[in-house]
PDB file of N, CA and C in Angstrom:
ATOM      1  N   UNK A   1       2.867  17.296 -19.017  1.00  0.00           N
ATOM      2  CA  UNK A   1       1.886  16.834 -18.057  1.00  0.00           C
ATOM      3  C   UNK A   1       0.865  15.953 -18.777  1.00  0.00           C
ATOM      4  N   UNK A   2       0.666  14.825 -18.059  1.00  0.00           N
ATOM      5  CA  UNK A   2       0.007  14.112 -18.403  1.00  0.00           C
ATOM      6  C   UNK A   2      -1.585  14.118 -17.534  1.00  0.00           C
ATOM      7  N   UNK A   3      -2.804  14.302 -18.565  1.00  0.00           N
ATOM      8  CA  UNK A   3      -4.133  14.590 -18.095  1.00  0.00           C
ATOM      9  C   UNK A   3      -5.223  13.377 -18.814  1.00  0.00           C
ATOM     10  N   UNK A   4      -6.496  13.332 -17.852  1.00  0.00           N
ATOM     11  CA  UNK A   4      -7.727  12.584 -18.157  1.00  0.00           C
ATOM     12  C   UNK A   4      -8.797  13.159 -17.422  1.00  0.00           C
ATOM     13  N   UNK A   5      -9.737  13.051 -18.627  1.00  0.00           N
ATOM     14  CA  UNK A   5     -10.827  13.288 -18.334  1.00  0.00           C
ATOM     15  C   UNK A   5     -11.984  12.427 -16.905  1.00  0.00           C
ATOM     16  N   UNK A   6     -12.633  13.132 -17.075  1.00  0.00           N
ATOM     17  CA  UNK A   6     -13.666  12.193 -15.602  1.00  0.00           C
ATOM     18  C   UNK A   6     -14.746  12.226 -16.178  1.00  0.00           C
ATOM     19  N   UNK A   7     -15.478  10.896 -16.738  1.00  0.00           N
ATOM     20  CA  UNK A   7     -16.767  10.058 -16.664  1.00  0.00           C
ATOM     21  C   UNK A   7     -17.560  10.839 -15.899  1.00  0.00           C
ATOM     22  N   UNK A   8     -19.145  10.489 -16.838  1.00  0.00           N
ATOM     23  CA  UNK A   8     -19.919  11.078 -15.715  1.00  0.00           C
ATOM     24  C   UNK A   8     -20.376   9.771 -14.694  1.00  0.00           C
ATOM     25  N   UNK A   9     -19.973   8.858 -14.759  1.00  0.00           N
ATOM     26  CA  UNK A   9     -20.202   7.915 -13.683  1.00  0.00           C
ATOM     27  C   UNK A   9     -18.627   7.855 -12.498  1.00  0.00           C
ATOM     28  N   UNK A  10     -18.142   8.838 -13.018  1.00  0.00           N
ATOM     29  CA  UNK A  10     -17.038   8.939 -11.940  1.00  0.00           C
ATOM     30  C   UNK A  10     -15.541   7.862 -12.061  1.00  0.00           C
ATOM     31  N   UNK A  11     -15.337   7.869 -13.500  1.00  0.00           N
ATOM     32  CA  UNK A  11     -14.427   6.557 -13.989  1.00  0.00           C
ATOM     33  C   UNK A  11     -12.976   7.271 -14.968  1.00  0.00           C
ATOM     34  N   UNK A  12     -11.970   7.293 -15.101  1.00  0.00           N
ATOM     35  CA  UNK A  12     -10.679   7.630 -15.700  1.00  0.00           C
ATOM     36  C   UNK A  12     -10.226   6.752 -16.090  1.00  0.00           C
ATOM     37  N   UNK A  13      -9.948   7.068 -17.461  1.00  0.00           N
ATOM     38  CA  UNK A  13      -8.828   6.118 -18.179  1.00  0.00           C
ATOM     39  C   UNK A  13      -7.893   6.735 -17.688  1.00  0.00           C
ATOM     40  N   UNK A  14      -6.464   5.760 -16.922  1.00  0.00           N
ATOM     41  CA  UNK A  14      -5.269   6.114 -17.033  1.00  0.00           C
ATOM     42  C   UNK A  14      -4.485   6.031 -18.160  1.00  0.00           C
ATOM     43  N   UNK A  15      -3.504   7.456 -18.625  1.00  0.00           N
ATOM     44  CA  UNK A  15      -3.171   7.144 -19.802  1.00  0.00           C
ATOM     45  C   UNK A  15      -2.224   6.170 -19.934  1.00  0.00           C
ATOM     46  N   UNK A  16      -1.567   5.808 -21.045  1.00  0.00           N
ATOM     47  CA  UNK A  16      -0.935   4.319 -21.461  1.00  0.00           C
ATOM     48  C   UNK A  16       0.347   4.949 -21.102  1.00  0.00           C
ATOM     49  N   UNK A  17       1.038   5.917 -20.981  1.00  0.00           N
ATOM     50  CA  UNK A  17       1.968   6.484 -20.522  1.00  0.00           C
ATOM     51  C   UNK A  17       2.276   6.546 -19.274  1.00  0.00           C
ATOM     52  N   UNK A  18       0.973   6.407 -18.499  1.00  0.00           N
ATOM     53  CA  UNK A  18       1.292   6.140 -16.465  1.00  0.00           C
ATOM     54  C   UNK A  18       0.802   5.148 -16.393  1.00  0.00           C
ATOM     55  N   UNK A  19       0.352   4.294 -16.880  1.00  0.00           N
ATOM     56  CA  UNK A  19      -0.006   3.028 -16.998  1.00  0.00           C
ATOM     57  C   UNK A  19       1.318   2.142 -16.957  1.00  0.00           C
ATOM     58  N   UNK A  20       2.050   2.751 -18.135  1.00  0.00           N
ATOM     59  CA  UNK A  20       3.623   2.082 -18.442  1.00  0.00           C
ATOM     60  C   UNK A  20       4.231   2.012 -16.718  1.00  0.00           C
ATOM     61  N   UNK A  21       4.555   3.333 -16.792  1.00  0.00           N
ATOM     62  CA  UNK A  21       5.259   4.073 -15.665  1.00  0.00           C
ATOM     63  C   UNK A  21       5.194   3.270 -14.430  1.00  0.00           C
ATOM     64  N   UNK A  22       3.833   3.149 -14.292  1.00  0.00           N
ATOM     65  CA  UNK A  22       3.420   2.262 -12.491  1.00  0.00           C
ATOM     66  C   UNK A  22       4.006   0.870 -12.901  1.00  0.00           C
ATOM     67  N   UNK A  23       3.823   0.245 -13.995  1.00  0.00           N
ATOM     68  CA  UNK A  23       3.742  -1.307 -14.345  1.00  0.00           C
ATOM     69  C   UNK A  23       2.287  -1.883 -14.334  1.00  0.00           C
ATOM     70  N   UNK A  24       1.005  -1.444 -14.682  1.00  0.00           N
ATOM     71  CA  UNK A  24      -0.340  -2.259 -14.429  1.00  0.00           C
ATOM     72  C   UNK A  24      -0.675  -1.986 -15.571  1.00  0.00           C
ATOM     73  N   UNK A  25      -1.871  -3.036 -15.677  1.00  0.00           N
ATOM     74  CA  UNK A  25      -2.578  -3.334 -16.747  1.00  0.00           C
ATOM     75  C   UNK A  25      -3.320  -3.617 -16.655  1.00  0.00           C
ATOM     76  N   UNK A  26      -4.818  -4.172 -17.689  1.00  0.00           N
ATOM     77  CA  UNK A  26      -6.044  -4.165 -17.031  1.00  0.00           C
ATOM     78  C   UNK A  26      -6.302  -4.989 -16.176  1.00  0.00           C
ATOM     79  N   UNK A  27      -7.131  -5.050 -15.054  1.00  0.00           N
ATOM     80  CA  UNK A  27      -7.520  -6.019 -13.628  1.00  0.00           C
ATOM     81  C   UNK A  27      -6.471  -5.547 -12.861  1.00  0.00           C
ATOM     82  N   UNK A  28      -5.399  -4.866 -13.115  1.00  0.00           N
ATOM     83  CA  UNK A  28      -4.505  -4.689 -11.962  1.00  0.00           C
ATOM     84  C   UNK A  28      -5.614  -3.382 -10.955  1.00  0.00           C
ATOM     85  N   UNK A  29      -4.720  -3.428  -9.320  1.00  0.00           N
ATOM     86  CA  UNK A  29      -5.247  -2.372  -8.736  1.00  0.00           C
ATOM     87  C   UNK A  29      -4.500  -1.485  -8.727  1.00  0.00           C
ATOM     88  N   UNK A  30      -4.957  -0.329  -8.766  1.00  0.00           N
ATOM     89  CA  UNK A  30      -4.341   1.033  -7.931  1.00  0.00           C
ATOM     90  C   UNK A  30      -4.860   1.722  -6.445  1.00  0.00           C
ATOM     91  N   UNK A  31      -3.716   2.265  -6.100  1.00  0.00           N
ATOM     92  CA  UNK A  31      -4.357   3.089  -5.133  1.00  0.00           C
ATOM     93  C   UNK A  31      -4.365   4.296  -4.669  1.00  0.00           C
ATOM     94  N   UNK A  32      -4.818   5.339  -4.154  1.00  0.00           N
ATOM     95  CA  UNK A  32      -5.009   6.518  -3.992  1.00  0.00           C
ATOM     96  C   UNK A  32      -4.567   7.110  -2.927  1.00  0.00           C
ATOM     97  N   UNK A  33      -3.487   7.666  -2.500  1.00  0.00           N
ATOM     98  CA  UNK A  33      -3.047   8.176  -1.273  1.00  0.00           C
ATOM     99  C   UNK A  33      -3.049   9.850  -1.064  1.00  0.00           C
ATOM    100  N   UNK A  34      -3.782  10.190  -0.156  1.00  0.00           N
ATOM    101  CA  UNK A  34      -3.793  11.441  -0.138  1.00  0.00           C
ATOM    102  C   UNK A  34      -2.301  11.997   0.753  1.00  0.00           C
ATOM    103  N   UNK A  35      -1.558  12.683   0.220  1.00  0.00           N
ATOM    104  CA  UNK A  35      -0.392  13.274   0.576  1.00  0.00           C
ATOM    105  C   UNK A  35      -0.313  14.671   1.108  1.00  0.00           C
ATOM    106  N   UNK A  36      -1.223  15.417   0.711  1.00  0.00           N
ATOM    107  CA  UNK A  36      -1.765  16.844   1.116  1.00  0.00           C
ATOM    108  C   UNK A  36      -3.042  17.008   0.762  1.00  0.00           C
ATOM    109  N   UNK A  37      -4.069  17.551   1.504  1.00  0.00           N
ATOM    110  CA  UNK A  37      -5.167  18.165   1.358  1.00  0.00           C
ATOM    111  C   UNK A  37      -5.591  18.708  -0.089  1.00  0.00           C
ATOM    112  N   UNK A  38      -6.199  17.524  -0.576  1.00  0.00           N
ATOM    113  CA  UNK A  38      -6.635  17.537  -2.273  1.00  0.00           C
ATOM    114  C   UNK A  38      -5.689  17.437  -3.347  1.00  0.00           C
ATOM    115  N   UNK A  39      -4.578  16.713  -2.408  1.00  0.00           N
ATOM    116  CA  UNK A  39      -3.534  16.337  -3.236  1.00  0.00           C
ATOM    117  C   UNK A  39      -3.668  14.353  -3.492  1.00  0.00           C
ATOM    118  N   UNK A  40      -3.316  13.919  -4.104  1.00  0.00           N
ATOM    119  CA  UNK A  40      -3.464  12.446  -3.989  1.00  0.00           C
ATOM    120  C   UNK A  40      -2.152  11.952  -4.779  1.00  0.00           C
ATOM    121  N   UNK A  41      -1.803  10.889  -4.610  1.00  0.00           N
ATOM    122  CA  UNK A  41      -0.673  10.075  -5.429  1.00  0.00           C
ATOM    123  C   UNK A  41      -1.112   8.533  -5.395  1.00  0.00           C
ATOM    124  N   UNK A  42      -1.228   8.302  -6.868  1.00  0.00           N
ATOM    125  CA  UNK A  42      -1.525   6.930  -7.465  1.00  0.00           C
ATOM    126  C   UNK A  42      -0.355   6.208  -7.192  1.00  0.00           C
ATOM    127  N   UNK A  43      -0.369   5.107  -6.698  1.00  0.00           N
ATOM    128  CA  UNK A  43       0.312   3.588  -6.717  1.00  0.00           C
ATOM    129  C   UNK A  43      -0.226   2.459  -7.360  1.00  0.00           C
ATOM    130  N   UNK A  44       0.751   2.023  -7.656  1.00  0.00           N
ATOM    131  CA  UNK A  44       0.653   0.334  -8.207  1.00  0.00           C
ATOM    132  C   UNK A  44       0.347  -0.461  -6.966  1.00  0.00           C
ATOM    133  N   UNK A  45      -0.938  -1.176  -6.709  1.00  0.00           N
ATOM    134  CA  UNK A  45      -1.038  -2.033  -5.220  1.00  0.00           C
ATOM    135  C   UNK A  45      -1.283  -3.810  -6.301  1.00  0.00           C
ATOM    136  N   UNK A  46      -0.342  -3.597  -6.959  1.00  0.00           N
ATOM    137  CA  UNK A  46      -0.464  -4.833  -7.930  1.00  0.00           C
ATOM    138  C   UNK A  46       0.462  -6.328  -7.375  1.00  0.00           C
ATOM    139  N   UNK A  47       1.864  -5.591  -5.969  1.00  0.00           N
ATOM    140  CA  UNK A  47       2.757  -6.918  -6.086  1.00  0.00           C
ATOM    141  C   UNK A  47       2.163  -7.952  -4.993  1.00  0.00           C
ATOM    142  N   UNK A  48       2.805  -8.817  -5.101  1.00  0.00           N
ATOM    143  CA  UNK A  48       2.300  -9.958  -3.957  1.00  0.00           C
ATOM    144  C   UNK A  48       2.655  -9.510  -2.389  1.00  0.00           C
ATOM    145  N   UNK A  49       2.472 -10.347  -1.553  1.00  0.00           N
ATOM    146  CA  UNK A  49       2.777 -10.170  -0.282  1.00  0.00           C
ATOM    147  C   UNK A  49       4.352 -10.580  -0.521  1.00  0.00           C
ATOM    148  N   UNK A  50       4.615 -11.787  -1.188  1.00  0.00           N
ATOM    149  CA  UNK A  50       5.870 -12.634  -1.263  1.00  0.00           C
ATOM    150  C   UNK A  50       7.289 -11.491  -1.449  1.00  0.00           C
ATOM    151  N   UNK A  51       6.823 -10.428  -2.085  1.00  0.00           N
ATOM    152  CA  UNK A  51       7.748  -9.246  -2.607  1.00  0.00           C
ATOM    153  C   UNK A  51       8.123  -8.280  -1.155  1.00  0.00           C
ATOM    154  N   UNK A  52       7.556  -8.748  -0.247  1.00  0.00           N
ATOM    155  CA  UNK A  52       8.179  -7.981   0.720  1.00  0.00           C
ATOM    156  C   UNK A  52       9.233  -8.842   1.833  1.00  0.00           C
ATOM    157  N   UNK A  53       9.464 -10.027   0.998  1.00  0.00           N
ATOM    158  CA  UNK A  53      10.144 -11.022   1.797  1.00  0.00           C
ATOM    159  C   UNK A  53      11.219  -9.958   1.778  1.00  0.00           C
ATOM    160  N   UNK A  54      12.041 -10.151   3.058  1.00  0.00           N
ATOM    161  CA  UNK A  54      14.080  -9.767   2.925  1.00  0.00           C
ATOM    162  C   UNK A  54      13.846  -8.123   3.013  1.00  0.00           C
ATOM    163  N   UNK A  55      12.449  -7.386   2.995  1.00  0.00           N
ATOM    164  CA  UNK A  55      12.422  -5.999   3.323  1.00  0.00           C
ATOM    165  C   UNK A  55      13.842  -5.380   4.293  1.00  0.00           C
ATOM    166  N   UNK A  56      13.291  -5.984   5.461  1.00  0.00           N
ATOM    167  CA  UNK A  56      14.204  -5.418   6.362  1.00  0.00           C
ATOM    168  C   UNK A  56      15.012  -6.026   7.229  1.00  0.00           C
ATOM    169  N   UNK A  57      15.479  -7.339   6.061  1.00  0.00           N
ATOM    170  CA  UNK A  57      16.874  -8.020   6.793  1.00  0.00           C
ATOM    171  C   UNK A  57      15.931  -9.105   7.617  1.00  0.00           C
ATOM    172  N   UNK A  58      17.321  -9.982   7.686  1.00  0.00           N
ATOM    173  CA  UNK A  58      17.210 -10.994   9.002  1.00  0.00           C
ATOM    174  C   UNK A  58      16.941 -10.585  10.429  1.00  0.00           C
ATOM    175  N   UNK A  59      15.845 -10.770  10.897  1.00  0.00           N
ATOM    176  CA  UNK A  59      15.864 -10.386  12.746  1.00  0.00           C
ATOM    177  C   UNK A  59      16.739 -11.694  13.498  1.00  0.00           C
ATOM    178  N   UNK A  60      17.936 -10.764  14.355  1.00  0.00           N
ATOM    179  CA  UNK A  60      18.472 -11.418  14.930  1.00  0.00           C
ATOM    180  C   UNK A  60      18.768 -11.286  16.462  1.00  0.00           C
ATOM    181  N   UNK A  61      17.160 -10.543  16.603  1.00  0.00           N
ATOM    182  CA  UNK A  61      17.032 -10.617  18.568  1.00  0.00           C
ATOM    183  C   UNK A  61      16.807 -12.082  19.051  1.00  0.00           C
ATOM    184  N   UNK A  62      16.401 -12.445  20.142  1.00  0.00           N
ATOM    185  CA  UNK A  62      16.011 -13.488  21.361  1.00  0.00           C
ATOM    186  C   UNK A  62      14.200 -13.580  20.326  1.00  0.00           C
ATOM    187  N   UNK A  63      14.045 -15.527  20.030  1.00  0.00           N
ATOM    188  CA  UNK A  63      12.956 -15.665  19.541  1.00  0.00           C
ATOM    189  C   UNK A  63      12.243 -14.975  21.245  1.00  0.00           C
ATOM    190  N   UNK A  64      10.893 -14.789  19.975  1.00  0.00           N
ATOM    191  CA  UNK A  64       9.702 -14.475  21.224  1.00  0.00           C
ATOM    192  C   UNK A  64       8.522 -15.446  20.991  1.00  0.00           C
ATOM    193  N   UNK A  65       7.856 -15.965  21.960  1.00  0.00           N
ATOM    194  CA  UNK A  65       6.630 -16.828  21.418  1.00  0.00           C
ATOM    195  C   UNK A  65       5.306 -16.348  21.146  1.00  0.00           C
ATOM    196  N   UNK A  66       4.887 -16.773  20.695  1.00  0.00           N
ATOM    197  CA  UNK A  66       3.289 -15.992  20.220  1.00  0.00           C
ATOM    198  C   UNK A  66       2.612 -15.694  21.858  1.00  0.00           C
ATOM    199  N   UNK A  67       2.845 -16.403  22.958  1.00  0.00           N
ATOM    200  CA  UNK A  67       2.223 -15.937  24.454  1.00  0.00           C
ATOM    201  C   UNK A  67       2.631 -14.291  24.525  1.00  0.00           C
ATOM    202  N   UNK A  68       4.030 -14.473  24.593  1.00  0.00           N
ATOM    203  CA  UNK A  68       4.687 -13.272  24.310  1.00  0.00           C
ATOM    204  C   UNK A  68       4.151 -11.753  23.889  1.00  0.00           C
ATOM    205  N   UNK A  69       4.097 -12.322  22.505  1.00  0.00           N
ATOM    206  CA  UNK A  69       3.545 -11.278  21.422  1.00  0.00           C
ATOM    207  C   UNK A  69       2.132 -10.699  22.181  1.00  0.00           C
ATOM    208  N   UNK A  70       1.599 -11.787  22.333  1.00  0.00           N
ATOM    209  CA  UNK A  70      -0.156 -11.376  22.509  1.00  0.00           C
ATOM    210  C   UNK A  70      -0.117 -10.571  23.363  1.00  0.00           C
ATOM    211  N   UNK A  71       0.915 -11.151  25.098  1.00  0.00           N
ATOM    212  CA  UNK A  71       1.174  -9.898  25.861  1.00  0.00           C
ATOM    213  C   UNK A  71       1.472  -8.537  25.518  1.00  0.00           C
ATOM    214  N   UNK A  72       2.523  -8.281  24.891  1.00  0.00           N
ATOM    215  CA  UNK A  72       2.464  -6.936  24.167  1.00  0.00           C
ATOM    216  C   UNK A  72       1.344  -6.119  23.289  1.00  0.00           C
ATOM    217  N   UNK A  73       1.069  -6.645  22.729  1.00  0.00           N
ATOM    218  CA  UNK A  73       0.061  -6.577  22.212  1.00  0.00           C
ATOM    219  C   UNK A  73      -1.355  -5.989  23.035  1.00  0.00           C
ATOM    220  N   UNK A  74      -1.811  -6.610  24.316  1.00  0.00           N
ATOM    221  CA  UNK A  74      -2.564  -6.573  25.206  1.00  0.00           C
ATOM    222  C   UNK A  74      -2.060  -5.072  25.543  1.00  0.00           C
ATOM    223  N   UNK A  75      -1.033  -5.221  26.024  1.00  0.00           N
ATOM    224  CA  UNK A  75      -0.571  -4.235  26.995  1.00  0.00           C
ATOM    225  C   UNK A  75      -0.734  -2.802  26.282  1.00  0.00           C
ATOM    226  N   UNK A  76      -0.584  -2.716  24.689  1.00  0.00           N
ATOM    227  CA  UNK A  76      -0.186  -1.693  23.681  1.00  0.00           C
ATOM    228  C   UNK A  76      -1.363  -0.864  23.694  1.00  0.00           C
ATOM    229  N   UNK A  77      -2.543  -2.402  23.354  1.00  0.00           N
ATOM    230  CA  UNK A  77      -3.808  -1.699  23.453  1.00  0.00           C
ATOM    231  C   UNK A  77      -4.449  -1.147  24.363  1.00  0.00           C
ATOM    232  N   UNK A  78      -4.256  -1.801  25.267  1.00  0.00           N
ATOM    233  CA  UNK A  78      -4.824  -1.166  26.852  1.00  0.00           C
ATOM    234  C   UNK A  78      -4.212   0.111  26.841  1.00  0.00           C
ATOM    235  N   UNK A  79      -2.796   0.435  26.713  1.00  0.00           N
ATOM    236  CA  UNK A  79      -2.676   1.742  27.214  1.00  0.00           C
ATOM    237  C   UNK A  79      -3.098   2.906  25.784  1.00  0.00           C
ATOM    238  N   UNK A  80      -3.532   2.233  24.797  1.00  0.00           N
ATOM    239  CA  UNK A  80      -3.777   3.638  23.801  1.00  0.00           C
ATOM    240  C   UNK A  80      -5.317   4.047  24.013  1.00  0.00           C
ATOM    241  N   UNK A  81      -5.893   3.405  24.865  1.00  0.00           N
ATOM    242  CA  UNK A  81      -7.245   3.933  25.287  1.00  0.00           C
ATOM    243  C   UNK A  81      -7.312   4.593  26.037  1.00  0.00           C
TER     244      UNK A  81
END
């Protein structure tokens, strides 16, 4: 197990060992996700937007136009109120 201390200004060195692990380095960000109640899990929030190109395939429904969209959209919000 890998451990760090806490600053009294509220600051952690991550060690160079989860440092490796995520891929960051200094100026990179991390982020903090709480997964259970006082549980948290660190991420790397270091890649570009560009890295999520091809996620989930080619969409190959009927184009929709942005009029479209906004309608849905409208409609989504109206009813979650």
């Amino acid at each position: 197990m890998t451990t760090a201390a806490l600053s009294s200004k509220g600051q952690i060195t991550i060690p160079a060992r989860v440092r490796a692990a995520l891929g960051v380095e200094a100026g990179d960000r991390v982020e903090f996700v709480e997964v259970a109640p006082g549980r948290f899990e660190i991420n790397a929030a270091t890649r570009s937007v560009t890295a999520l190109k091809g996620m989930f395939g080619k969409y190959e429904g009927p184009a929709v136009s942005i009029e479209e969209m906004n309608a849905v959209i409208e409609a989504r919000g109206a009813s979650a109120k």
